[in-house]
Protein backbone atom coordinates (compact mmCIF):
# COMPACT_ATOMS: atom_id res chain seq x y z
CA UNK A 1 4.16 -107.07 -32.21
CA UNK A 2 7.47 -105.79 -30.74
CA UNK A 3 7.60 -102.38 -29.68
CA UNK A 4 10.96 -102.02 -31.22
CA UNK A 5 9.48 -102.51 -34.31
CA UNK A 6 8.38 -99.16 -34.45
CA UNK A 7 10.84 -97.37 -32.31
CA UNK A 8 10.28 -93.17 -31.58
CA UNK A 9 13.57 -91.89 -32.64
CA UNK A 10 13.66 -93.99 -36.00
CA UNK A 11 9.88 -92.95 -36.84
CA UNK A 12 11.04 -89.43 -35.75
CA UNK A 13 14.26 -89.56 -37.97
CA UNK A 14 12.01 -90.72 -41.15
CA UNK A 15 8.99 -88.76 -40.77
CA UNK A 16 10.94 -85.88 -39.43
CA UNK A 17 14.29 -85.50 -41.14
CA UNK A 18 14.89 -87.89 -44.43
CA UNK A 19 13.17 -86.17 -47.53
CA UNK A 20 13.34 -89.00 -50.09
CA UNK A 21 11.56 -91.48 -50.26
CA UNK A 22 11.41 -94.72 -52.85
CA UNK A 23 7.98 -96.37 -52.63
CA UNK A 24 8.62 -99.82 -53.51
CA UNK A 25 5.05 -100.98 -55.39
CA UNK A 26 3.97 -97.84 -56.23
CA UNK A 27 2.11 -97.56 -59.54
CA UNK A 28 -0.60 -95.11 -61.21
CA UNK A 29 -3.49 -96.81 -59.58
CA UNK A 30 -4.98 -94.57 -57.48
CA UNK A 31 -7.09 -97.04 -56.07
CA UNK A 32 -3.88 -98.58 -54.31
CA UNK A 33 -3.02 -97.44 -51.04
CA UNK A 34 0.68 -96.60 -51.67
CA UNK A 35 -0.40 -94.07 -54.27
CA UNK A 36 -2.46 -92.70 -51.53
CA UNK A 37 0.44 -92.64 -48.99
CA UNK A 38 2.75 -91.13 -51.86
CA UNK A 39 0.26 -88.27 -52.15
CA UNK A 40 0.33 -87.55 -48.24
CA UNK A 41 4.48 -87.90 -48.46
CA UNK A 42 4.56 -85.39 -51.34
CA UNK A 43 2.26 -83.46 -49.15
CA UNK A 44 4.39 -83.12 -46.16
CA UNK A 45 6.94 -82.45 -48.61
CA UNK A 46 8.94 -85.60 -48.84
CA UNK A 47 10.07 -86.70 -52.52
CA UNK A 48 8.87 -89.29 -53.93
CA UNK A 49 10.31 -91.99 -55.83
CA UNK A 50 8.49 -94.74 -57.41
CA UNK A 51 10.11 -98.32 -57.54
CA UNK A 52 7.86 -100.77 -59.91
CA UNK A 53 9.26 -102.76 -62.59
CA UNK A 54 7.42 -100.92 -65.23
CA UNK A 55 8.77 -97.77 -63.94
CA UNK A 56 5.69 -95.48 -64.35
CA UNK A 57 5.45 -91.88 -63.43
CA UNK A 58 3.72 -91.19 -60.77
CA UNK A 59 2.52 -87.88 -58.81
CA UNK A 60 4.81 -86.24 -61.66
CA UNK A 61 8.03 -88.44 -60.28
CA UNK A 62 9.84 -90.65 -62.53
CA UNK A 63 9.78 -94.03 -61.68
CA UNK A 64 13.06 -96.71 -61.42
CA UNK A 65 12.51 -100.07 -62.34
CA UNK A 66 14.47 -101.33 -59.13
CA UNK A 67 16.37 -99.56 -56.27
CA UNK A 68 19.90 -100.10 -57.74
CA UNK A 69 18.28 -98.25 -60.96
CA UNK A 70 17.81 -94.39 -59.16
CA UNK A 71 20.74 -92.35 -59.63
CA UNK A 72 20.32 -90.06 -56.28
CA UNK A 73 20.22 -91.12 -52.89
CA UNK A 74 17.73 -92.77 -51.34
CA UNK A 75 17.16 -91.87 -47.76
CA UNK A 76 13.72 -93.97 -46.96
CA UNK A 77 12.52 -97.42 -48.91
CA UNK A 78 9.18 -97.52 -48.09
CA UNK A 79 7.85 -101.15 -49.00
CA UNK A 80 4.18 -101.99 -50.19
CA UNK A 81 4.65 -105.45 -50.85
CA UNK A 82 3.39 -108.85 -48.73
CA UNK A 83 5.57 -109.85 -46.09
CA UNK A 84 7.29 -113.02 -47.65
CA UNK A 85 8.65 -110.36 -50.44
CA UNK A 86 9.58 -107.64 -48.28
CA UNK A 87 12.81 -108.48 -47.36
CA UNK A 88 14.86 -108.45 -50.74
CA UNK A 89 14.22 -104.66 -50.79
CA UNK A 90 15.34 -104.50 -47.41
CA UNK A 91 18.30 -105.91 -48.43
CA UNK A 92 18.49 -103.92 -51.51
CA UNK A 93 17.71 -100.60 -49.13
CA UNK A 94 20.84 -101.07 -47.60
CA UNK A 95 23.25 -101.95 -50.43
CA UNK A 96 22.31 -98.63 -51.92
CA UNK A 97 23.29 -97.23 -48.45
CA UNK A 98 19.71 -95.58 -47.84
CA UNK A 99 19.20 -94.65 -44.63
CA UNK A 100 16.14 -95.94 -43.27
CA UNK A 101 13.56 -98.79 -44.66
CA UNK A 102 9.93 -98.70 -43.77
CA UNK A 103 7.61 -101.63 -43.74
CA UNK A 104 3.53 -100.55 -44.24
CA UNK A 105 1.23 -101.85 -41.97
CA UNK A 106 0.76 -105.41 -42.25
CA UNK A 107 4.27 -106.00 -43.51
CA UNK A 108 6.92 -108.28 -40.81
CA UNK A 109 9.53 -110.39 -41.87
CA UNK A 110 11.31 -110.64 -38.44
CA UNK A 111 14.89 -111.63 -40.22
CA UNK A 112 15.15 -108.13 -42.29
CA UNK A 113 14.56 -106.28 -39.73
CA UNK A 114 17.57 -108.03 -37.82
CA UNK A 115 19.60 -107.73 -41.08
CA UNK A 116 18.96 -104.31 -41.73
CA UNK A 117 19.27 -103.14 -37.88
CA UNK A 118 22.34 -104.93 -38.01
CA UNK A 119 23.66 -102.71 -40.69
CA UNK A 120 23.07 -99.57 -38.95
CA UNK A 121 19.88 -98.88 -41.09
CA UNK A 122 17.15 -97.51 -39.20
CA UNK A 123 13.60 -99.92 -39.53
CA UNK A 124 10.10 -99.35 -39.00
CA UNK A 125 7.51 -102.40 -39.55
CA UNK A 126 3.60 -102.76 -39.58
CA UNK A 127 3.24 -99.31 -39.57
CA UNK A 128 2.02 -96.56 -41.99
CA UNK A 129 3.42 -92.50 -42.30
CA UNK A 130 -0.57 -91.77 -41.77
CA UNK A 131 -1.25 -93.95 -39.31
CA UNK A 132 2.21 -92.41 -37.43
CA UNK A 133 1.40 -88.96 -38.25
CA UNK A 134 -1.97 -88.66 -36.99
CA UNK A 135 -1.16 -89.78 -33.57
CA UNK A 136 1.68 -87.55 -32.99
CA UNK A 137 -0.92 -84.56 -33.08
C-alpha cells in the first residue's frame, strides 16, 4: 500500500469539506455495505447520490443511472465496485469536474489514481469514510 494513497489533506478535504457525494453501486439492499456507508454519509450530513444503472432511490435520494446523468455537481464519487472496474468512474469523476474520487477499501487500480491525480482531482484508495472517521477520534 502507498501511503499516498490515502493522503491527510485529501481525506480531510472529503470527509471534512465536500458535501455531495455519488455512491457509485449503491442500491436498496441494505445488506450491501455501500448502503451502510450511505447511511453514515447522510449521517454526518453529506448528500447522497446514488449511481446504479437501475437508478433506485435510496435513503430518500434519487438515483442517476450514470455520473454524466446527475444534473448538480458532484463533489465526491465514492466507488463500490471491484478494482478492475473502478477506474472508468474515475475517469468519469473527473469529466464531470467532481472534485474528489474515493476508492472503498479493497479497491486499487494504480493507473486511475495517476490519471485522476494528474487532473488535479483529489484520490483516496483502499479506504472507507468509517474506517477514516473512527480513527481521527
Amino acid at each position: 500500500m502507498s501511503t499516498s494513497w490515502q493522503d491527510p489533506a485529501a481525506l480531510s478535504l472529503m470527509l471534512d469539506d465536500l458535501g455531495t457525494w455519488a455512491v457509485v453501486g449503491l442500491s436498496g439492499d441494505t445488506s450491501r455495505t455501500a448502503y451502510s456507508i450511505a447511511r453514515l454519509l447522510q449521517e454526518r450530513g453529506k448528500r447522497i447520490v446514488p449511481i446504479h444503472p437501475d437508478a433506485p432511490t435510496v435513503l430518500g435520494e434519487q438515483g442517476y443511472a450514470s455520473l454524466a446523468d446527475v444534473p448538480f455537481p458532484i463533489d465526491v464519487v465514492d466507488v463500490f465496485r471491484r478494482s478492475e472496474a473502478a477506474g472508468e468512474f474515475a475517469d468519469q469523476a473527473v469529466a464531470v469536474g467532481a472534485k474528489a474520487v474515493w476508492f472503498q477499501l479493497g479497491v486499487v487500480d494504480e493507473a486511475a489514481f495517476e490519471r485522476t491525480t494528474a487532473a488535479g482531482v483529489a484520490m483516496v484508495m483502499d479506504t472507507c469514510p468509517a474506517i477514516e472517521w473512527r480513527r481521527r477520534r
